[in-house]
N, C-alpha and C. Protein backbone atom coordinates (compact mmCIF):
# COMPACT_ATOMS: atom_id res chain seq x y z
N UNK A 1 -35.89 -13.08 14.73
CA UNK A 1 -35.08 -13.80 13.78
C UNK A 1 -33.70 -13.17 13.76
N UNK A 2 -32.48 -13.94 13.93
CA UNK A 2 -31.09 -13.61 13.41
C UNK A 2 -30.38 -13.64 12.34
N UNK A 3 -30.23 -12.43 11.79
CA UNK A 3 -29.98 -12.40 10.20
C UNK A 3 -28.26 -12.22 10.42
N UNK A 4 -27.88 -12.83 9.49
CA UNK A 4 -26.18 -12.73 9.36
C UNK A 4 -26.11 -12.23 8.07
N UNK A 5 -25.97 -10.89 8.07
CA UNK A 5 -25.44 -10.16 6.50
C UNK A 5 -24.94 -11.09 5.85
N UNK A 6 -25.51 -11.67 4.33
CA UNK A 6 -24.67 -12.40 3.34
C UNK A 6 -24.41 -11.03 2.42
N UNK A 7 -24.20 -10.13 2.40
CA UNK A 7 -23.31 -9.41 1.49
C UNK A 7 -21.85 -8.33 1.84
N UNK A 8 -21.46 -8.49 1.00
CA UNK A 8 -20.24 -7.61 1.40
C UNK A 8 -20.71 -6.59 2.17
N UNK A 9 -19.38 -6.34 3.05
CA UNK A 9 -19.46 -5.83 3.66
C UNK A 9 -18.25 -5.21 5.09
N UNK A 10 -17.63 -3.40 4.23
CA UNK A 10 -16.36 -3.75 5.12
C UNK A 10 -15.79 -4.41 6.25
N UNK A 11 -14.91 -5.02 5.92
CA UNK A 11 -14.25 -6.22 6.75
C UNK A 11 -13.16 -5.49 8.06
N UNK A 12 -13.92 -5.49 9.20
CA UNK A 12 -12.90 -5.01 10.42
C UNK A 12 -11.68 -5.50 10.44
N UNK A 13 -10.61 -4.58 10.19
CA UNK A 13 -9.20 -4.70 10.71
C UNK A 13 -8.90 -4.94 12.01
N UNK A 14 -8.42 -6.83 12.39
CA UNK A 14 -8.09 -6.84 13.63
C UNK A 14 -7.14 -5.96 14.24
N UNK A 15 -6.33 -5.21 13.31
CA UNK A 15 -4.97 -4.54 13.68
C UNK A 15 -5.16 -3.17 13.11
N UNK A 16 -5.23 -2.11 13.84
CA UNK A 16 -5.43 -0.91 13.26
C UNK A 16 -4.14 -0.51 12.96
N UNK A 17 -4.22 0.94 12.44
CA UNK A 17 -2.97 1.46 11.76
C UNK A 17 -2.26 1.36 12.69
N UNK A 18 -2.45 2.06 13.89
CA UNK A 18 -1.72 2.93 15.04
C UNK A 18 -2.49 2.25 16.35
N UNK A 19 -2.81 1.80 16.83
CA UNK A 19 -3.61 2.07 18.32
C UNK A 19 -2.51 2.28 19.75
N UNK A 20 -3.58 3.16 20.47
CA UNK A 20 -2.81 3.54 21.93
C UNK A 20 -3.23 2.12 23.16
N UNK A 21 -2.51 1.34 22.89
CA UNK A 21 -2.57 0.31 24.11
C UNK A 21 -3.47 -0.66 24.11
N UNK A 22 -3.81 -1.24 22.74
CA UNK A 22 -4.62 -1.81 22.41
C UNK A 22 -5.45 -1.62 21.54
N UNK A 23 -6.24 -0.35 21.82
CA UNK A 23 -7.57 0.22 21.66
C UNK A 23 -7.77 0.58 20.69
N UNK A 24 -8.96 0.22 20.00
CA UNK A 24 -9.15 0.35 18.81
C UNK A 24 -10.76 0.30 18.10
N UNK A 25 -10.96 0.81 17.12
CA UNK A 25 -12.64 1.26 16.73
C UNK A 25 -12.68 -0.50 15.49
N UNK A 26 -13.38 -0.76 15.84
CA UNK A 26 -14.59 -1.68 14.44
C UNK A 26 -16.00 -1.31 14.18
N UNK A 27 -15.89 -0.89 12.84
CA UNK A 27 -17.49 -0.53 12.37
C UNK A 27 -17.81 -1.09 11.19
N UNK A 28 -19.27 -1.00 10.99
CA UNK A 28 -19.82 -1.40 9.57
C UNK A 28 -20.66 -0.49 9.52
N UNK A 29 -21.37 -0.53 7.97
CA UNK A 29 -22.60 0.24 7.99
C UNK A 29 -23.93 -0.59 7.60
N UNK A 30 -24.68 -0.91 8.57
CA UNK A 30 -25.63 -1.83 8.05
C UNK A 30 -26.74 -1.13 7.11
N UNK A 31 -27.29 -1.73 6.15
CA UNK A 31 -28.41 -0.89 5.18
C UNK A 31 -29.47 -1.88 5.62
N UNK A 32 -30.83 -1.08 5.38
CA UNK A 32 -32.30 -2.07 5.78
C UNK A 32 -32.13 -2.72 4.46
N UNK A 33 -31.87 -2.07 3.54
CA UNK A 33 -31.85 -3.22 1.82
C UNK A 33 -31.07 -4.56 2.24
N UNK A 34 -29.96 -4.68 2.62
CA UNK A 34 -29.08 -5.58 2.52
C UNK A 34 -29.89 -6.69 3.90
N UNK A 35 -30.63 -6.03 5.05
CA UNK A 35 -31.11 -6.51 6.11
C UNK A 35 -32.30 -7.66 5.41
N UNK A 36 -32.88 -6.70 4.72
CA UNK A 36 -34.69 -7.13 4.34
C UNK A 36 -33.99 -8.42 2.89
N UNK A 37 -33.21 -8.41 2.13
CA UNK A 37 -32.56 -8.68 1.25
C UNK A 37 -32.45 -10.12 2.09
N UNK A 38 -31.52 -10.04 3.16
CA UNK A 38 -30.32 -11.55 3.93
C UNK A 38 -31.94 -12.40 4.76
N UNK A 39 -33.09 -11.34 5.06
CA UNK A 39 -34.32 -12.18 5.85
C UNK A 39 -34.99 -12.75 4.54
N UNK A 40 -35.32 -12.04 3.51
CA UNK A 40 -36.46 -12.63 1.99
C UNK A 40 -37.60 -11.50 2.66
N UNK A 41 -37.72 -10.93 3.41
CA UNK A 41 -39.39 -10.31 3.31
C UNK A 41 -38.60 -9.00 4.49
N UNK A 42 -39.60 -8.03 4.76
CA UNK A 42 -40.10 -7.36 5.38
C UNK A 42 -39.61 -7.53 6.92
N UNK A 43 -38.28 -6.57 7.45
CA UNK A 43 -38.18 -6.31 8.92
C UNK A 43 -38.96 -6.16 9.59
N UNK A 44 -38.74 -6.65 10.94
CA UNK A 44 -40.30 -6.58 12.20
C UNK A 44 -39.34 -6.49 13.69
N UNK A 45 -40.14 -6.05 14.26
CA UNK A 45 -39.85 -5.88 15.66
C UNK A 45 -38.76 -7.23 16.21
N UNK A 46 -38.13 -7.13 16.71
CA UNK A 46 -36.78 -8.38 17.53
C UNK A 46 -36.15 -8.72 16.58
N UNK A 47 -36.10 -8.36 15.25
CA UNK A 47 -35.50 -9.35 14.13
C UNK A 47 -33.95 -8.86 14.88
N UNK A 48 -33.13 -9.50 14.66
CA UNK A 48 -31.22 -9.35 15.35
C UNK A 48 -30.83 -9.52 13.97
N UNK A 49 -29.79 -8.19 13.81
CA UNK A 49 -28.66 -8.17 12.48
C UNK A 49 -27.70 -7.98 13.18
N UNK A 50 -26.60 -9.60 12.77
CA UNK A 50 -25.30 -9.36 13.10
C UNK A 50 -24.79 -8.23 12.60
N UNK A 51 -24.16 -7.54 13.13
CA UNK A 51 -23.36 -5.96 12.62
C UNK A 51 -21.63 -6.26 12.46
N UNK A 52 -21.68 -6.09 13.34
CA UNK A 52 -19.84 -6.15 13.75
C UNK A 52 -19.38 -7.37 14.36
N UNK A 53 -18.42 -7.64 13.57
CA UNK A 53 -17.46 -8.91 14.50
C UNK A 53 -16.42 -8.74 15.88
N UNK A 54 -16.57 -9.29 16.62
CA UNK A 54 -15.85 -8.73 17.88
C UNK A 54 -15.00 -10.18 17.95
N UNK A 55 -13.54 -10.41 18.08
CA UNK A 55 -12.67 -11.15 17.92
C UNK A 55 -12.64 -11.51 19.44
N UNK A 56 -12.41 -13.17 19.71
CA UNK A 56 -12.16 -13.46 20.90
C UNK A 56 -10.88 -12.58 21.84
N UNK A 57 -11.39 -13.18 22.57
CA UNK A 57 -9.60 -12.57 23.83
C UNK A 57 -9.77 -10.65 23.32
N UNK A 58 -10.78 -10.07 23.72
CA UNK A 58 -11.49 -8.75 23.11
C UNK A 58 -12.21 -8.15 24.56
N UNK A 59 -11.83 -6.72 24.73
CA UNK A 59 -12.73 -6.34 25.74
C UNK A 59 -13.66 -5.04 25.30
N UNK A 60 -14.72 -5.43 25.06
CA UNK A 60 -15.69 -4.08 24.43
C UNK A 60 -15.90 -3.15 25.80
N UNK A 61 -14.95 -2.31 25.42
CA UNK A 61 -15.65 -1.05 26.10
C UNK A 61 -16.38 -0.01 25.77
N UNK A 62 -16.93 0.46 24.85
CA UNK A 62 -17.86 1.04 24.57
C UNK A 62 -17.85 1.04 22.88
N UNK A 63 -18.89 2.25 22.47
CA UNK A 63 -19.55 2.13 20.93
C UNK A 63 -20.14 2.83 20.84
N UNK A 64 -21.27 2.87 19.30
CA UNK A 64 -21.89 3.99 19.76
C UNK A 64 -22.90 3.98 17.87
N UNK A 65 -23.78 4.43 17.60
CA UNK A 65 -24.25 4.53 15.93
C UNK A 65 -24.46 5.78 15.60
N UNK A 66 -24.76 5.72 14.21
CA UNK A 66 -24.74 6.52 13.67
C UNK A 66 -25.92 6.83 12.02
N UNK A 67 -27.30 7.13 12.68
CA UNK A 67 -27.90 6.43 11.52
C UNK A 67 -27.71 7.66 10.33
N UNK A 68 -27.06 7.39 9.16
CA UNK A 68 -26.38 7.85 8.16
C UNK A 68 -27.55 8.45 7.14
N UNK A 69 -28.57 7.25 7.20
CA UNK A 69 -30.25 7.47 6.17
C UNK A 69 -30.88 7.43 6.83
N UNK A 70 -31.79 8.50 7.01
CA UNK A 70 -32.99 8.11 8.29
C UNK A 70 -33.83 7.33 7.58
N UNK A 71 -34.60 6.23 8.20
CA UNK A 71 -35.49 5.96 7.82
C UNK A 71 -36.90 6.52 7.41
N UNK A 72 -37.77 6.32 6.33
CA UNK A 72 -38.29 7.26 5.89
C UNK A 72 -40.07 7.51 6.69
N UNK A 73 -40.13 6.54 7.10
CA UNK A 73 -41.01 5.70 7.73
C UNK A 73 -41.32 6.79 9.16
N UNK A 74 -42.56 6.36 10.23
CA UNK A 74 -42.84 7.20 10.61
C UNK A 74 -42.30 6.79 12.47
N UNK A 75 -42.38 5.44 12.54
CA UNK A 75 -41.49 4.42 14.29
C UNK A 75 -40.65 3.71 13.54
N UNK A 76 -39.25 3.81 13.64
CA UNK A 76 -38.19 2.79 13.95
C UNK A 76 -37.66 3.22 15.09
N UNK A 77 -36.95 1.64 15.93
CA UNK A 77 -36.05 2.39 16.80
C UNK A 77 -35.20 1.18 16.76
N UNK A 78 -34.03 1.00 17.68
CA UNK A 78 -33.09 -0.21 17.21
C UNK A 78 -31.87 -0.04 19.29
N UNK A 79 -31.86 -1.27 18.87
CA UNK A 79 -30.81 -1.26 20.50
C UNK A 79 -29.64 -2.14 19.91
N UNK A 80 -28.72 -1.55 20.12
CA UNK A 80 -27.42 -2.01 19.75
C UNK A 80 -27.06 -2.55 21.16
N UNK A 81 -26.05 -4.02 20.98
CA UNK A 81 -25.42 -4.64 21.93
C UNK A 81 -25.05 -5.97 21.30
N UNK A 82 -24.79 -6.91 22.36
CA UNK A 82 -24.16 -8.29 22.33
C UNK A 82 -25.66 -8.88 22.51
N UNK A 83 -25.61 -10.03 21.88
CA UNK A 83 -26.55 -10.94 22.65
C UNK A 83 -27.93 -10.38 21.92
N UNK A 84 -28.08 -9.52 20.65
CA UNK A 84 -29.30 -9.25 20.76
C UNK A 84 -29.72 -8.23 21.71
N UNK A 85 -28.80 -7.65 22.62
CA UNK A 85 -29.29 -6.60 23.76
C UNK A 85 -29.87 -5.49 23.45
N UNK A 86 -29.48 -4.33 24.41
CA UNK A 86 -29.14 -2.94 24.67
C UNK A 86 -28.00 -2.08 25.16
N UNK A 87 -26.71 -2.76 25.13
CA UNK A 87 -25.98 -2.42 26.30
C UNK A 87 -25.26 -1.19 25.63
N UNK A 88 -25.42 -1.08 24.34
CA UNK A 88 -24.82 0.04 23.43
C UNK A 88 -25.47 1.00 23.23
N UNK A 89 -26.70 1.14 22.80
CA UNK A 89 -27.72 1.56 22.75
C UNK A 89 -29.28 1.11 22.72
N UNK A 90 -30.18 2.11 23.42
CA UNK A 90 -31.56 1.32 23.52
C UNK A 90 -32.23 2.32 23.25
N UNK A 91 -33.32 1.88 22.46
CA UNK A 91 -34.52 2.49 21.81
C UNK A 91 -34.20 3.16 20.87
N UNK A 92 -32.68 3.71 20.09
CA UNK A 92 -32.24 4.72 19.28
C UNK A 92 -33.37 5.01 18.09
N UNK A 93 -33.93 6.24 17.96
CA UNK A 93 -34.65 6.47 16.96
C UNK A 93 -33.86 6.68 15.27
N UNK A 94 -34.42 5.85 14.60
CA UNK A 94 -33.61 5.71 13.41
C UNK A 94 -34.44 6.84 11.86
N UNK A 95 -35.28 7.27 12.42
CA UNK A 95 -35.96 7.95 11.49
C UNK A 95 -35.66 9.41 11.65
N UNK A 96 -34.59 9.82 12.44
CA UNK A 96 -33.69 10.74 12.34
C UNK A 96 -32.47 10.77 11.96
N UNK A 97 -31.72 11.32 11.28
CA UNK A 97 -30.09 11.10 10.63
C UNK A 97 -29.32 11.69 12.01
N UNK A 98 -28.33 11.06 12.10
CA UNK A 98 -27.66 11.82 13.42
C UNK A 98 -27.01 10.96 14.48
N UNK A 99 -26.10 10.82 15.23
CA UNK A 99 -25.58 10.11 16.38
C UNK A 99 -26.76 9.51 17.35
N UNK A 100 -27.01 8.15 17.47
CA UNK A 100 -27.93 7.93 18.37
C UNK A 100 -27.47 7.91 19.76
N UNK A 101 -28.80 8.47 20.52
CA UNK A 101 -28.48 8.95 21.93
C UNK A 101 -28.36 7.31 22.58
N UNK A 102 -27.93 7.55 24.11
CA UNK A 102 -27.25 6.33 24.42
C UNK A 102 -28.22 5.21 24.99
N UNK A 103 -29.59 5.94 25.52
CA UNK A 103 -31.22 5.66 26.52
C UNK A 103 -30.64 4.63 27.23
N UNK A 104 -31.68 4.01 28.32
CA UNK A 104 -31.44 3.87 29.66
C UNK A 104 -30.68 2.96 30.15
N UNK A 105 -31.36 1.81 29.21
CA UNK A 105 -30.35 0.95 29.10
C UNK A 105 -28.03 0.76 28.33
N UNK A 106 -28.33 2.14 27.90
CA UNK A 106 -27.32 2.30 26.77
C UNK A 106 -25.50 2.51 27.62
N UNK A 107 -25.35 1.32 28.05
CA UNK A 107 -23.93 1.65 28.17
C UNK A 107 -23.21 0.26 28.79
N UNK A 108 -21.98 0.41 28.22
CA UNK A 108 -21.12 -0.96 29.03
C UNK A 108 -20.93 -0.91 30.07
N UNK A 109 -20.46 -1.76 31.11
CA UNK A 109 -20.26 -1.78 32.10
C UNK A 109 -19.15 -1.13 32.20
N UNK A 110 -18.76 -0.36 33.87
CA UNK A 110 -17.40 0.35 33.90
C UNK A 110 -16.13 -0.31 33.46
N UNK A 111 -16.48 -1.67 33.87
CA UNK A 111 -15.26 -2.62 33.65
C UNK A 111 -14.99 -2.97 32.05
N UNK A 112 -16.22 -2.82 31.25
CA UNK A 112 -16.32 -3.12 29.92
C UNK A 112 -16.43 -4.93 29.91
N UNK A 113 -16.81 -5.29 28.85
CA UNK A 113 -17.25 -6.44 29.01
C UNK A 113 -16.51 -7.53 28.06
N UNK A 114 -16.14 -8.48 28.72
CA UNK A 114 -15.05 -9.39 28.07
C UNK A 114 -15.32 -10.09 27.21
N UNK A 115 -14.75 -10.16 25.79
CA UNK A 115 -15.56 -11.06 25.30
C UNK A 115 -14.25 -12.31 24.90
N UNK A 116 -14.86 -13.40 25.62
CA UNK A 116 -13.40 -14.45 25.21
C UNK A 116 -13.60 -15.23 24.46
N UNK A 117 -15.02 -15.69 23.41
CA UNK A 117 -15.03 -16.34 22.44
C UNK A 117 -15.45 -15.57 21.08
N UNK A 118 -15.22 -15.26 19.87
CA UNK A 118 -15.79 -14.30 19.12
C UNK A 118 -17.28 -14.21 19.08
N UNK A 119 -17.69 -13.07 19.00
CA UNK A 119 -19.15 -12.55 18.94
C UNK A 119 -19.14 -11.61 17.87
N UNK A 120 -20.65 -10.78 18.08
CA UNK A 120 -20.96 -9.95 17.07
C UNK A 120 -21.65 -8.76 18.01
N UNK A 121 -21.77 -7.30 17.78
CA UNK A 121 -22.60 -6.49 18.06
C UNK A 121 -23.66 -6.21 17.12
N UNK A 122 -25.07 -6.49 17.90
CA UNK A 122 -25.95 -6.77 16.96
C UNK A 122 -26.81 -5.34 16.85
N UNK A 123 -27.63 -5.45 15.98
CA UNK A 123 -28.46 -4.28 15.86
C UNK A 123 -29.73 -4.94 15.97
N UNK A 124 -30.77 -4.78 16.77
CA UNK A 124 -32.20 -5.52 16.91
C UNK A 124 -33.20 -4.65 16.51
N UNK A 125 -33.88 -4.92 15.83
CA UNK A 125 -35.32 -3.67 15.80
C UNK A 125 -36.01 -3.88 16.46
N UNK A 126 -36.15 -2.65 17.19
CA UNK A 126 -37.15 -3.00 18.78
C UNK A 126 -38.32 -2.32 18.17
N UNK A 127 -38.73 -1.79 17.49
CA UNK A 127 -39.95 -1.63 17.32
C UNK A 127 -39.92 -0.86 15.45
N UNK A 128 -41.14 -1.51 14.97
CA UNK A 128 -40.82 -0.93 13.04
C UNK A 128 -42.29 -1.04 12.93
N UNK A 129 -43.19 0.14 13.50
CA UNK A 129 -44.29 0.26 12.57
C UNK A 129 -44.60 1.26 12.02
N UNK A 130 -44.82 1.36 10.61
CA UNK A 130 -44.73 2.32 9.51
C UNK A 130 -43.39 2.43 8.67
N UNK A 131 -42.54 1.31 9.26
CA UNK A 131 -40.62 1.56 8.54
C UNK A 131 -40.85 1.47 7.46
N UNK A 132 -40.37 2.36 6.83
CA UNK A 132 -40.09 2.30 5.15
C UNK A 132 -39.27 1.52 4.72
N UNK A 133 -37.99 1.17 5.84
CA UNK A 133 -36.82 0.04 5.45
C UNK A 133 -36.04 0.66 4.68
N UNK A 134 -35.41 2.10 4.31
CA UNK A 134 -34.90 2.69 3.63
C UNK A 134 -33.60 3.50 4.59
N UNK A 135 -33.15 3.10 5.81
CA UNK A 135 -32.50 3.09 6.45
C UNK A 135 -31.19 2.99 5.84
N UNK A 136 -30.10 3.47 6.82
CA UNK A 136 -28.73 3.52 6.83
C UNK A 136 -28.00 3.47 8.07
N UNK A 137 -27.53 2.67 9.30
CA UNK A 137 -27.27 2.79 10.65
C UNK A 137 -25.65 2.33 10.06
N UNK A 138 -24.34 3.39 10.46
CA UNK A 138 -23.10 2.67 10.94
C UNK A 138 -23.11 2.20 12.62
N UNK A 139 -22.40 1.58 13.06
CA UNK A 139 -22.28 0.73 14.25
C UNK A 139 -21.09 0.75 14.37
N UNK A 140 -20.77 1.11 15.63
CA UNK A 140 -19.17 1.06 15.93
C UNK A 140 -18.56 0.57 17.04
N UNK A 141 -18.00 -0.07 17.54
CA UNK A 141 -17.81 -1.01 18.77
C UNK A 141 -16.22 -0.41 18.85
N UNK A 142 -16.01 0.20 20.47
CA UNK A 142 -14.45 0.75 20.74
C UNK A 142 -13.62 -0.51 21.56
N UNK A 143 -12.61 -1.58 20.87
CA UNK A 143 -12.33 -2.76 21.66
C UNK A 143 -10.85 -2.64 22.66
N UNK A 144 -10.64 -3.33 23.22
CA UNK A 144 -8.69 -3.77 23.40
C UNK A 144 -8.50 -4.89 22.98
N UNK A 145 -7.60 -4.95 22.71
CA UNK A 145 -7.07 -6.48 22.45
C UNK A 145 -6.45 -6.89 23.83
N UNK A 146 -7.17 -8.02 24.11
CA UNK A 146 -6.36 -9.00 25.24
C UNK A 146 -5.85 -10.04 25.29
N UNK A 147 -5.88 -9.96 23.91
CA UNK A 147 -4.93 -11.56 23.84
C UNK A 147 -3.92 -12.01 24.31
N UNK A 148 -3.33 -13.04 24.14
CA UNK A 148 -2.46 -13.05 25.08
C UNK A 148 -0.85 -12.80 24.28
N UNK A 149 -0.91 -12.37 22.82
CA UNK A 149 -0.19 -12.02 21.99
C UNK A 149 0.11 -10.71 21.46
N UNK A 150 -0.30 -9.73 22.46
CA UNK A 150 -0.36 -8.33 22.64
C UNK A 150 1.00 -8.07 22.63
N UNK A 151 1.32 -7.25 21.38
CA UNK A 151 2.85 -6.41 21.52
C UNK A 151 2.63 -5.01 22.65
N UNK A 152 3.56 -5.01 22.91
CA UNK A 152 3.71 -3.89 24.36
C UNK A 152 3.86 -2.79 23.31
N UNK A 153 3.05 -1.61 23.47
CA UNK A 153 3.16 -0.53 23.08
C UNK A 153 4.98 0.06 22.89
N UNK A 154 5.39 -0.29 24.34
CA UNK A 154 7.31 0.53 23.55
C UNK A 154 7.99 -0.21 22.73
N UNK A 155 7.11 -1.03 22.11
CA UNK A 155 7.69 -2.23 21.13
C UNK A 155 7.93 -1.56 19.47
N UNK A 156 6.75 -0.14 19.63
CA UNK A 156 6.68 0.59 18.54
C UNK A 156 7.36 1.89 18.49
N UNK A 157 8.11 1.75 19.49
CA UNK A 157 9.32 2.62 19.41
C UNK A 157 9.00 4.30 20.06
């Protein structure tokens, strides 16, 4: 099932303060409350939470989480990507607090991957038996802007 957070929830700045040549971080922090809350019942294995908005004319080159609350529970694990994937991370164990490692599947392509209509980086639960659902994962997606309305960096003096 694909859940689209209905609650607040910091809103990515297409335009960061400063960026070097584009490049720039979008994150959220997804909670299992707000997850289990936007489904009506109880997370399960494949459920997809939109996380982050990724703006068309956008090239994701990498990302990365950060589960903030471990879950209290005894198996969670979660694969961050596009599409419901892994390409961000796969299998990340969430019942540890700490930077999730990147596993096998876990990485963009060298080229990074284009995204030309808006999307989302999702968070999927690949596997929840025993989850307490008391979780905390931030999600962070590193983009460029490629639009075709890109100010040239010596534009900022």
């Amino acid at each position: 099932m694909i859940l689209q957070l209905l609650i607040p929830r910091p809103r990515q700045a297409l335009t960061p303060r400063r960026s070097v040549a584009g490049v720039y971080a979008l994150k959220t922090r997804v909670t299992a409350a707000a997850a289990v809350a936007a489904k009506g019942s109880a997370l399960a294995a494949a459920d997809v939470i939109q996380a982050v908005d990724i703006p068309a004319d956008t090239i994701l080159i990498g990302g990365s989480a950060k589960v903030v609350t471990a879950d209290s529970g005894t198996t969670l694990t979660v694969d961050i990507g596009t599409g419901g994937g892994d390409t961000i991370v796969d299998g990340g164990d969430a019942t540890t607090a700490g930077w999730l490692a990147v596993g096998t599947n876990g990485k963009v392509s060298a080229n990074g991957a284009v995204v030309s209509s808006a999307d989302t980086l999702d968070l999927t639960i690949a596997t929840a038996s025993s989850a307490g659902d008391d979780w905390e994962i931030e999600v962070v997606a590193i983009v460029v802007d490629a639009s075709p309305d890109v100010v040239p960096d010596s534009a900022f003096g």
